[in-house]
C-alpha atoms as a PDB file:
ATOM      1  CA  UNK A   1       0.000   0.000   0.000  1.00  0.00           C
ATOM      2  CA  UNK A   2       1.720   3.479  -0.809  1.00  0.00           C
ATOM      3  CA  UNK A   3       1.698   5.655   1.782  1.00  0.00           C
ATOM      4  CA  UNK A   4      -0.612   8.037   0.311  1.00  0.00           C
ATOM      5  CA  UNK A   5      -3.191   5.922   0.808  1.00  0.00           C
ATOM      6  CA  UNK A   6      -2.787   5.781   4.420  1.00  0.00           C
ATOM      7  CA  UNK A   7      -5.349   7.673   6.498  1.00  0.00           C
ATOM      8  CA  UNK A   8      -5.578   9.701  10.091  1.00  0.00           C
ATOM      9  CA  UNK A   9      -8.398  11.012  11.328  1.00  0.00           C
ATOM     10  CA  UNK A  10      -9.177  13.413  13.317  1.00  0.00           C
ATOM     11  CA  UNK A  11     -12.028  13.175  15.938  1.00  0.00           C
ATOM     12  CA  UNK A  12     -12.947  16.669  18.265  1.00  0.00           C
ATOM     13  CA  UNK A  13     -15.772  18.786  19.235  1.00  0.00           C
ATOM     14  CA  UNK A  14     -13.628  21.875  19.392  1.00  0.00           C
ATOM     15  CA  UNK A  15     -13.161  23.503  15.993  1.00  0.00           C
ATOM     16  CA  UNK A  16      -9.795  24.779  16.986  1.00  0.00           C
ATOM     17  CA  UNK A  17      -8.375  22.144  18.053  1.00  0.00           C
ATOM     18  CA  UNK A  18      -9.553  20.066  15.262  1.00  0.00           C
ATOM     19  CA  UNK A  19      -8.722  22.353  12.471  1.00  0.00           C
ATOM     20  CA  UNK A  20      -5.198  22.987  13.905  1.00  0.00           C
ATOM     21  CA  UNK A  21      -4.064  19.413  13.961  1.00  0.00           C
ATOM     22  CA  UNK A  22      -5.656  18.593  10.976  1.00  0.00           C
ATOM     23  CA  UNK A  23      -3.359  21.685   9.717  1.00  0.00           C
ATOM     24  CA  UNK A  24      -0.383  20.315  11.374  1.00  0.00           C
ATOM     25  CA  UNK A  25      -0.118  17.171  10.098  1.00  0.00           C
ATOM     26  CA  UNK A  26      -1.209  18.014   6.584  1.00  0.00           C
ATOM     27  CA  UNK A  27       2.375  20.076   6.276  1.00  0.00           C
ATOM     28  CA  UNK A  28       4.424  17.612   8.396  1.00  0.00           C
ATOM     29  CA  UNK A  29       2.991  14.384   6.288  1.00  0.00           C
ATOM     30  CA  UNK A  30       3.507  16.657   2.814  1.00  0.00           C
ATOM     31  CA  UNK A  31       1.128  13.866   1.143  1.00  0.00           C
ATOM     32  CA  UNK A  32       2.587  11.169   2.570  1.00  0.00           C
ATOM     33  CA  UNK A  33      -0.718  10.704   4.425  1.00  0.00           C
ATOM     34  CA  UNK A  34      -4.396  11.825   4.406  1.00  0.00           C
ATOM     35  CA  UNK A  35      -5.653  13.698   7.083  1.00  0.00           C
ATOM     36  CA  UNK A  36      -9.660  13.638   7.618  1.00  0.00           C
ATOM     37  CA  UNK A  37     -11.879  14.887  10.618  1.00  0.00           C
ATOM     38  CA  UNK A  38     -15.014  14.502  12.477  1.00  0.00           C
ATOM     39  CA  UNK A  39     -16.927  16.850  14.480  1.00  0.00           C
ATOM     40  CA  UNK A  40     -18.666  14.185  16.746  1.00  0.00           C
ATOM     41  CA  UNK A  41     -18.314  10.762  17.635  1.00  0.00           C
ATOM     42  CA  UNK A  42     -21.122   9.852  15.899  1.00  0.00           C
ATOM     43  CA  UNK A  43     -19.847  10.600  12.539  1.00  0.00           C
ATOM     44  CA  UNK A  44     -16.572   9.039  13.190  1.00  0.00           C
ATOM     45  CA  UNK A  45     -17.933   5.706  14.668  1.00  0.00           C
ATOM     46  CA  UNK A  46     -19.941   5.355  11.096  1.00  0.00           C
ATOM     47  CA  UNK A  47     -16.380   6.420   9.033  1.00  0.00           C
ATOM     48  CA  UNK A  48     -14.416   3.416  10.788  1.00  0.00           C
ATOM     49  CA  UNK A  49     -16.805   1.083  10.081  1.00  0.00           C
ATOM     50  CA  UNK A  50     -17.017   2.345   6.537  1.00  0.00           C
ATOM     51  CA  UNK A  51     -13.131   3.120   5.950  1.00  0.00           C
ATOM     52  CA  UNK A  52      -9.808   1.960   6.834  1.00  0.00           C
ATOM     53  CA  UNK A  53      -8.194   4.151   9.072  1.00  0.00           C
ATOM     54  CA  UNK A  54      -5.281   3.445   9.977  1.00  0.00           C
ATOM     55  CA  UNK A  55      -4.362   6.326  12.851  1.00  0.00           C
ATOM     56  CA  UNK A  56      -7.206   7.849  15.037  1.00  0.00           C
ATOM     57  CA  UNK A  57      -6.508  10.480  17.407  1.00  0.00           C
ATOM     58  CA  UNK A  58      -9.811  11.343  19.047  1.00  0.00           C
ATOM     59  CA  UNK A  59     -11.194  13.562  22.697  1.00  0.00           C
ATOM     60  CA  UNK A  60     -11.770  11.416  24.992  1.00  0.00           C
ATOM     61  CA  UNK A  61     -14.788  13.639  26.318  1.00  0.00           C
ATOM     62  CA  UNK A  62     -17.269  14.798  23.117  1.00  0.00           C
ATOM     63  CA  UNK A  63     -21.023  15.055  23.251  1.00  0.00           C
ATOM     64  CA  UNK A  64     -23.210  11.752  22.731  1.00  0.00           C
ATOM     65  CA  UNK A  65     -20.287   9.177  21.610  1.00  0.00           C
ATOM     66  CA  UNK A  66     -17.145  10.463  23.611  1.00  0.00           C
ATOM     67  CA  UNK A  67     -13.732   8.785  22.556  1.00  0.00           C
ATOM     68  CA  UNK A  68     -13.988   6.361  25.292  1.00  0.00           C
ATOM     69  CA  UNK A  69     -17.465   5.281  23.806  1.00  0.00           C
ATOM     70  CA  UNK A  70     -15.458   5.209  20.166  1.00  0.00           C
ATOM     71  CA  UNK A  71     -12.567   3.257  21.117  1.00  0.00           C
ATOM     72  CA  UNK A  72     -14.640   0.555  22.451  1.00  0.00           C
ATOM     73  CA  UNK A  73     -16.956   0.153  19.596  1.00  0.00           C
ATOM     74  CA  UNK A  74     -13.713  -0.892  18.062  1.00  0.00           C
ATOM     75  CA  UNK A  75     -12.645  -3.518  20.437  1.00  0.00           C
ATOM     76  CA  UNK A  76     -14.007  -6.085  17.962  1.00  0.00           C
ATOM     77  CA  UNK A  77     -12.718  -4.637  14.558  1.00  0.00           C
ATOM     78  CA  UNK A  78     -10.424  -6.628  12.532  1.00  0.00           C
ATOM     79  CA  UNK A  79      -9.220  -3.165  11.069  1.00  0.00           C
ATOM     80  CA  UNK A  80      -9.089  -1.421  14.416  1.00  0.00           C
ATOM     81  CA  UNK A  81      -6.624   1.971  13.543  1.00  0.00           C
ATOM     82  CA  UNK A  82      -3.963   2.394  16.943  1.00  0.00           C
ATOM     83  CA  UNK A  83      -5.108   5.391  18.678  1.00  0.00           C
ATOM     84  CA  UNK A  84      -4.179   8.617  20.371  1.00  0.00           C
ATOM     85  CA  UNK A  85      -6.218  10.264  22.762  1.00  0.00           C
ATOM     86  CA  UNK A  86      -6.602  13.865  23.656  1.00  0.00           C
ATOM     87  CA  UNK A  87      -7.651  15.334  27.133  1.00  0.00           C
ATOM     88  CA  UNK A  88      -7.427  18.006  29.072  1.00  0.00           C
ATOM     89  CA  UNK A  89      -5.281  18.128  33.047  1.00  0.00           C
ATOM     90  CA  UNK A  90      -8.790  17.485  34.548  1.00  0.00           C
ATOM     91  CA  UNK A  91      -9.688  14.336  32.589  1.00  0.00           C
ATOM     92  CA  UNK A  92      -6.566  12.330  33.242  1.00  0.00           C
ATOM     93  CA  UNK A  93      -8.425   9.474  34.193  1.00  0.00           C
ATOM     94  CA  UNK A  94     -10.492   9.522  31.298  1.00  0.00           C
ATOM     95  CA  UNK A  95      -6.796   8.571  29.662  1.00  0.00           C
ATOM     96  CA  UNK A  96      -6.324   6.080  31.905  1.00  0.00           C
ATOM     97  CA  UNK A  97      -9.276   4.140  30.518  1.00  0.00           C
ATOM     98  CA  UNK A  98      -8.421   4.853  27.486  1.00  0.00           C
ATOM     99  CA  UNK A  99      -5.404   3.280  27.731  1.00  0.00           C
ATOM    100  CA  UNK A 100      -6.627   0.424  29.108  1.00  0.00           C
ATOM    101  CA  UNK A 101      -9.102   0.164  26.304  1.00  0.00           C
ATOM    102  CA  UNK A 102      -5.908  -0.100  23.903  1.00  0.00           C
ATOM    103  CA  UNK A 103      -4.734   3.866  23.052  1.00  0.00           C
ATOM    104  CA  UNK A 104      -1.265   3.654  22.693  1.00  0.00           C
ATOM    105  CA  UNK A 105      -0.538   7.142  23.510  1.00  0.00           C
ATOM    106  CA  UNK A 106      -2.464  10.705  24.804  1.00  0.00           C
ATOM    107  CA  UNK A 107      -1.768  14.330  24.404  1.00  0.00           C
ATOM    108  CA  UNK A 108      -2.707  17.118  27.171  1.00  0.00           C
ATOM    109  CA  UNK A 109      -4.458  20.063  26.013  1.00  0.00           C
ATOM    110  CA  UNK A 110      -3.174  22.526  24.931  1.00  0.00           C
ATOM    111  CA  UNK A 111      -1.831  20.426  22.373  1.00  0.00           C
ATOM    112  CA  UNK A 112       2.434  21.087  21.036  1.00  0.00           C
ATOM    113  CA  UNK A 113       2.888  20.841  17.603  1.00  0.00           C
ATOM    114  CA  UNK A 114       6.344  19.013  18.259  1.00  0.00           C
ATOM    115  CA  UNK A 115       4.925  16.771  20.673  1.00  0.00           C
ATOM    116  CA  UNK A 116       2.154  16.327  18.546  1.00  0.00           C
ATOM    117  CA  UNK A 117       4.344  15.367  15.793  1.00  0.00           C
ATOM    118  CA  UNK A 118       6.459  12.841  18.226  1.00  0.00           C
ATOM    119  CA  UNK A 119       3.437  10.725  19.001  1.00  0.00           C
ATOM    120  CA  UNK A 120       2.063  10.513  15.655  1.00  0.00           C
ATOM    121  CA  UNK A 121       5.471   9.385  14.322  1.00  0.00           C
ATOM    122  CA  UNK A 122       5.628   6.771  17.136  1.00  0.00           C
ATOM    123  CA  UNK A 123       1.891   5.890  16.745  1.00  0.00           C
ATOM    124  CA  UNK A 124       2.486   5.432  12.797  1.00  0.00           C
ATOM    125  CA  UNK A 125       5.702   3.015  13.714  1.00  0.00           C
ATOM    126  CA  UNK A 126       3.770   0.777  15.687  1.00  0.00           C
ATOM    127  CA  UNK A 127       0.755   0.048  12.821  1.00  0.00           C
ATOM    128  CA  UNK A 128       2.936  -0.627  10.510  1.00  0.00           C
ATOM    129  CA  UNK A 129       4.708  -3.072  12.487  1.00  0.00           C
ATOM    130  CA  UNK A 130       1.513  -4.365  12.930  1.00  0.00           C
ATOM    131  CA  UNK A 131       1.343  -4.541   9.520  1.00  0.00           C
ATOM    132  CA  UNK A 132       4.000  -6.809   9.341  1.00  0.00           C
ATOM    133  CA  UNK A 133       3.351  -8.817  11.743  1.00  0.00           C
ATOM    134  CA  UNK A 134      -0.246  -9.562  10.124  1.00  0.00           C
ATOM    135  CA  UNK A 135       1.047 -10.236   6.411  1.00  0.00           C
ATOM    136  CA  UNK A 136       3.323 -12.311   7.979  1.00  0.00           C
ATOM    137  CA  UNK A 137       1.233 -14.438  10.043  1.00  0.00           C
ATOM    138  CA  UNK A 138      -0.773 -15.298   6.923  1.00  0.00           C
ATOM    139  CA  UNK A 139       2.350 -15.729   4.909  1.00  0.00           C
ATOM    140  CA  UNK A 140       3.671 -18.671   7.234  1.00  0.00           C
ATOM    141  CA  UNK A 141       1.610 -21.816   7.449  1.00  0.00           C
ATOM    142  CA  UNK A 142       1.848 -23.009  11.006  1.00  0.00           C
ATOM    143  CA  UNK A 143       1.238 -26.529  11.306  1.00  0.00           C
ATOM    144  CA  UNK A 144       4.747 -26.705   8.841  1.00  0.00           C
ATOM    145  CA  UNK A 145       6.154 -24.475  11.280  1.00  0.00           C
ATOM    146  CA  UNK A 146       5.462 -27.602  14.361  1.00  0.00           C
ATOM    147  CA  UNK A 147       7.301 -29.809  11.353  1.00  0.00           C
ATOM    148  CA  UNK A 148      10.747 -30.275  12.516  1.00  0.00           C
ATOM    149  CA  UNK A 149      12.934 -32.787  10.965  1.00  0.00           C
ATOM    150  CA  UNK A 150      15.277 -32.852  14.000  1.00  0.00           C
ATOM    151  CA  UNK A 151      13.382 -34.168  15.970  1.00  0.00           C
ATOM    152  CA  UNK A 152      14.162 -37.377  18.035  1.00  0.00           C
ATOM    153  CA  UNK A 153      10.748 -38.797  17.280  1.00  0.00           C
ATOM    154  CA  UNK A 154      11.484 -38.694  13.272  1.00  0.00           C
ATOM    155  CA  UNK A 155      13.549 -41.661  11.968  1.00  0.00           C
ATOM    156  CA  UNK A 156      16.226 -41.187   9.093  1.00  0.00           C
ATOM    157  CA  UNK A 157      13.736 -42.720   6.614  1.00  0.00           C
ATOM    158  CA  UNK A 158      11.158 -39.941   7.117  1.00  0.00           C
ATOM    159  CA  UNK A 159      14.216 -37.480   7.375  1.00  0.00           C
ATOM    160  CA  UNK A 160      15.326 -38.364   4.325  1.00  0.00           C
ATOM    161  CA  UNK A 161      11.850 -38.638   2.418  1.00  0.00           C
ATOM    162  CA  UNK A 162      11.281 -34.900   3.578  1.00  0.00           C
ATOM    163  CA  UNK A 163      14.689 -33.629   2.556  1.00  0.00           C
ATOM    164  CA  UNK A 164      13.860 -35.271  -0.935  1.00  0.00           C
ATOM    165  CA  UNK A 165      10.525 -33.915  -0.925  1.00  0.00           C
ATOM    166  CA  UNK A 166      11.446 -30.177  -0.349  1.00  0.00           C
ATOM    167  CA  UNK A 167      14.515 -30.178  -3.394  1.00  0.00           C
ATOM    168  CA  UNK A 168      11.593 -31.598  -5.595  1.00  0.00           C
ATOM    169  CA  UNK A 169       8.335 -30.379  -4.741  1.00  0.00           C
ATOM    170  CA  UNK A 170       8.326 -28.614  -8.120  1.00  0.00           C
ATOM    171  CA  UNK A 171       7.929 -32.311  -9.826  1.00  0.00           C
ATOM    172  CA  UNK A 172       5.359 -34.160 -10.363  1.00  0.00           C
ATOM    173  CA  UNK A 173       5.772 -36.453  -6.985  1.00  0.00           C
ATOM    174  CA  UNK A 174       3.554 -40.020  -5.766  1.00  0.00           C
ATOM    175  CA  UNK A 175       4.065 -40.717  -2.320  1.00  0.00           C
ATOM    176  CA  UNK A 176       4.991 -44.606  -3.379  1.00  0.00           C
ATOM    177  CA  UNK A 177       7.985 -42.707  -5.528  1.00  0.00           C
ATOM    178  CA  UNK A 178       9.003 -41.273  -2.698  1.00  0.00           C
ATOM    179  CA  UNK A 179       8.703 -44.287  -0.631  1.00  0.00           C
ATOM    180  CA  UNK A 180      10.089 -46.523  -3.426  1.00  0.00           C
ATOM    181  CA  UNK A 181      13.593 -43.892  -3.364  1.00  0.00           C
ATOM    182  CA  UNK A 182      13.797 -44.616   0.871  1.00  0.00           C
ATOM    183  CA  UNK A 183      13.534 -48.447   0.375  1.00  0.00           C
ATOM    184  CA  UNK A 184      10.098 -48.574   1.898  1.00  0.00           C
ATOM    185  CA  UNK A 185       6.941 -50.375   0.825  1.00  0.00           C
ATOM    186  CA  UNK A 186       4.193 -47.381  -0.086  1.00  0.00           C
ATOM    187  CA  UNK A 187       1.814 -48.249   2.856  1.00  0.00           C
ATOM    188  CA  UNK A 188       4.070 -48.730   5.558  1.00  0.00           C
ATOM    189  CA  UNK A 189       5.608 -45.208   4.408  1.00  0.00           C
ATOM    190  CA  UNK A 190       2.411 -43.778   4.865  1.00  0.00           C
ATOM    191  CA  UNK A 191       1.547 -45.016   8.058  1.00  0.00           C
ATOM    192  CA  UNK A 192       5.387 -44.081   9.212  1.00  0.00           C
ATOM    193  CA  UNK A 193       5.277 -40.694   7.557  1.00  0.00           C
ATOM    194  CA  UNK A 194       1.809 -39.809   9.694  1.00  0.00           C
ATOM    195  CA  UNK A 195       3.143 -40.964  12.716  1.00  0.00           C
ATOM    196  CA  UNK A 196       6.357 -38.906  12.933  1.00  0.00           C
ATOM    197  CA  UNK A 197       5.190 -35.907  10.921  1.00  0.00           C
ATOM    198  CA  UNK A 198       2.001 -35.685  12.199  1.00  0.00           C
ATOM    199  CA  UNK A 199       0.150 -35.561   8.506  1.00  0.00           C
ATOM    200  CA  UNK A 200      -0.121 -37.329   5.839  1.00  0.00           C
ATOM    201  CA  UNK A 201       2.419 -37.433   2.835  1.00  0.00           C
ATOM    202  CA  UNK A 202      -0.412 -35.688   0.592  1.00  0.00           C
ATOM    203  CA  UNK A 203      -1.065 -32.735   2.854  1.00  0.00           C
ATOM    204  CA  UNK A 204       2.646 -31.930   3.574  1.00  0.00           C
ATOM    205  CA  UNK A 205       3.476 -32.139  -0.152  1.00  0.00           C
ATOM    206  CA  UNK A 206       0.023 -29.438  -0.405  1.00  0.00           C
ATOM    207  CA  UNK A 207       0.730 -27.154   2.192  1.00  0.00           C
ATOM    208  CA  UNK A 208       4.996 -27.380   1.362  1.00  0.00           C
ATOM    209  CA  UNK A 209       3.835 -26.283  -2.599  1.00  0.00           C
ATOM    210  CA  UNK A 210       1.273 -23.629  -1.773  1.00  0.00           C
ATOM    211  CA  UNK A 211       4.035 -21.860   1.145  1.00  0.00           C
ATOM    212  CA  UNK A 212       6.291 -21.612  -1.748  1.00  0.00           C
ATOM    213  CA  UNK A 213       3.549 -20.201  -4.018  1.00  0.00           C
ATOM    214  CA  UNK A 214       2.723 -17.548  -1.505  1.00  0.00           C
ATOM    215  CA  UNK A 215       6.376 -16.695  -1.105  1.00  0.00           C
ATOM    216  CA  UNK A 216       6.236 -16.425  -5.499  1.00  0.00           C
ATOM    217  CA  UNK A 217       2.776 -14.272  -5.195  1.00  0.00           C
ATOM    218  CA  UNK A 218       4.421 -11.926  -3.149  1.00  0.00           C
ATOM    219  CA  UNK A 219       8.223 -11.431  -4.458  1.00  0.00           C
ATOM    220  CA  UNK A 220       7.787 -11.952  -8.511  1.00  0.00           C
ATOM    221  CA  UNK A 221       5.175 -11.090 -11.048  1.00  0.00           C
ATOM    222  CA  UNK A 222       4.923 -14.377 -12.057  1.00  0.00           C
ATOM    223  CA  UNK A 223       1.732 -15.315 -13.581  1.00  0.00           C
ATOM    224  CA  UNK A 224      -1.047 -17.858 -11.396  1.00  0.00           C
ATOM    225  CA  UNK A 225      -0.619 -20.711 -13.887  1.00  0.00           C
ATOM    226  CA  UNK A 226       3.393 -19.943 -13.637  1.00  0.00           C
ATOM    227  CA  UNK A 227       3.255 -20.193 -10.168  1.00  0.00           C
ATOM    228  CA  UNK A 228       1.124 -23.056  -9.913  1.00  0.00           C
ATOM    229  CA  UNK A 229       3.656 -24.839 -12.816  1.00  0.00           C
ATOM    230  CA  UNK A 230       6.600 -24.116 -10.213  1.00  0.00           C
ATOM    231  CA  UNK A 231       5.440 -25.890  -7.575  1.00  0.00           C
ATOM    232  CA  UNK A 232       4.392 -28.618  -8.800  1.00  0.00           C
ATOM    233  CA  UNK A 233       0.776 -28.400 -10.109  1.00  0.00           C
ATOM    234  CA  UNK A 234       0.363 -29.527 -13.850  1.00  0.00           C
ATOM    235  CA  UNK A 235      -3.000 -27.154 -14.277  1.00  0.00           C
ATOM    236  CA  UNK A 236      -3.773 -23.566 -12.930  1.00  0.00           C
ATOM    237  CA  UNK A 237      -7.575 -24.696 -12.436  1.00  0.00           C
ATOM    238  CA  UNK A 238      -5.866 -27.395  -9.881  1.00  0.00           C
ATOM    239  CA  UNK A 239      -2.991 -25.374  -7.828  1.00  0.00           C
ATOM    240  CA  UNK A 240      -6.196 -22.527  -7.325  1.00  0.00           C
ATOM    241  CA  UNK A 241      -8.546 -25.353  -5.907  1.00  0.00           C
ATOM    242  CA  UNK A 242      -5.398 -26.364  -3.817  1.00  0.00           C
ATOM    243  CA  UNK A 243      -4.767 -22.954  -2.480  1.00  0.00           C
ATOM    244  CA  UNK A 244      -8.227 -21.939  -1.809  1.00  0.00           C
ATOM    245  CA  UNK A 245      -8.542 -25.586   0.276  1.00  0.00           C
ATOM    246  CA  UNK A 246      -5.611 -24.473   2.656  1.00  0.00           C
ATOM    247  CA  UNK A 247      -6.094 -20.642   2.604  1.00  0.00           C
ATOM    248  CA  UNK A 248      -9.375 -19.949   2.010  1.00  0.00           C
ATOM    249  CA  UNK A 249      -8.990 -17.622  -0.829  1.00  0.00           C
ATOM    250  CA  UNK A 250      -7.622 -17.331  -4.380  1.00  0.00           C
ATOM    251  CA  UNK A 251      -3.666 -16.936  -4.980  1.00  0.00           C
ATOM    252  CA  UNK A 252      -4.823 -13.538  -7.221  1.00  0.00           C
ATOM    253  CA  UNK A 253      -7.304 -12.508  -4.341  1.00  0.00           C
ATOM    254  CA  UNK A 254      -4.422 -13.806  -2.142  1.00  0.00           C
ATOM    255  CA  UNK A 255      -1.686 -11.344  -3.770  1.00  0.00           C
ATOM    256  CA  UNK A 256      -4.085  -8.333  -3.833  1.00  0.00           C
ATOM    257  CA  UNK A 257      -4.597  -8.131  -0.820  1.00  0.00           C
ATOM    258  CA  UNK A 258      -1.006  -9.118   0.749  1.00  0.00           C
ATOM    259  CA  UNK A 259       0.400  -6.425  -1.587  1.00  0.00           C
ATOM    260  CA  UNK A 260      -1.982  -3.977  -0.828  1.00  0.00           C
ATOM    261  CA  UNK A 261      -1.758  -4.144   3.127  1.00  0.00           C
ATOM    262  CA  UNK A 262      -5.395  -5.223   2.902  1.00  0.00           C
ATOM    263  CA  UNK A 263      -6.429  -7.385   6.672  1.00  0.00           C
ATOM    264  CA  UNK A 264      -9.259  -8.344   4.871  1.00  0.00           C
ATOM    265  CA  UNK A 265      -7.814 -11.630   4.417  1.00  0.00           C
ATOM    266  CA  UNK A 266      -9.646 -14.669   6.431  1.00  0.00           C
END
């Protein structure tokens, strides 16, 4: 996602105060970011649930929805922005439970453009690393994460069948070839390869292809039916059923939104 499509708003009663962050961070982000507001918390609670946002920095005391009210309307929002609250000396422990409700950081009114600028930089650092941390949680596939072939449970055989398997997923691979190249009879392997790996041959050969094809959606412009070709699939029309078995999702739905910082991604 470029950065220009990144958005802050800002939520406050006071027209002042609104206006002259808004102001502020228009200049300081130089259209690196855009910078919306909302008079109530009303209008802003119907925005989030509409747009992504991806920095709110709302009053914690407003008319009818106050911040605190806002904030927890996000609590179950799988795009919930991080937030910054705003108070006056009076209202600390408004903060408090704001805080508590998940605002990363507050400002005391009146408000210092520097400071100001501080916490927005340090409030911007931490959703992108959040970012991160979500593309790659849905990049890795877990259960061949728990697959380690060190183990003292896995036997040489296995060891060796996996090792094989990894250097030639891109082939066209049978389990009983694989079995056949470890001197083992085909069903036995099976059973043996279940035991110690914890699947079966046929979904570790899956999942192993389609965590390489994510890896190729995301670093080349390789085409689907490329992709699919790479790792092993001999048709497109298969390697998508494949992929939307494991991940729920096309690999082109699957690369828009990965590329795109989308979390709309189940």
């Amino acid at each position: 996602m470029s950065l220009s499509n990144r958005t802050i708003l800002v939520v406050d009663d006071e027209p002042r105060t609104r206006q002259g962050i808004k102001q502020t961070l228009e200049v300081w982000a130089a259209g690196r970011y855009i910078v919306e507001t909302c008079d109530n918390g009303v209008e802003a609670r119907e925005r989030l649930l509409q747009e992504r946002v991806h920095l709110l920095i709302t009053d914690v005391r407003m008319p009818e929805v106050s911040g605190l009210d806002l904030i927890r309307s996000l609590k179950d929002s799988g795009c919930k922005p991080v937030i910054i609250v705003i108070s006056g000396y009076a209202e600390f422990h408004y903060v408090q439970q704001a805080l508590r409700l998940g605002a990363v950081n507050y400002l005391l009114k009146p408000l210092d453009k520097s400071e100001l600028l501080s916490v927005v930089e340090d409030a911007l650092k931490l959703e992108e690393e959040h970012q991160r941390h979500v593309k790659l949680e849905k990049l890795v596939d877990h259960k061949l994460m728990e697959i380690d072939p060190d183990k003292a449970r896995m036997g040489q055989p296995v060891k060796e069948a996996i090792a094989y398997v990894e250097q030639h997923m891109h082939e066209q691979l049978t389990m009983a070839e694989v079995a056949g190249l470890i001197h083992l009879n085909a069903s036995y392997f099976s059973v043996l390869f279940k035991e110690q790996v914890g699947v079966v041959f046929s979904e570790y050969l899956a999942r192993l292809r389609i965590q390489r094809a994510k890896e190729l959606l995301l670093q080349t412009s390789l085409s689907i039916a490329e992709i699919g070709e790479r790792v092993g699939y001999r048709t497109d029309k298969y390697f998508i059923k494949v992929f939307k078995s494991l991940e729920d999702i096309s690999p082109s739905r699957y690369r828009q939104q990965m590329k795109s910082g989308s979390q709309e991604i189940h």
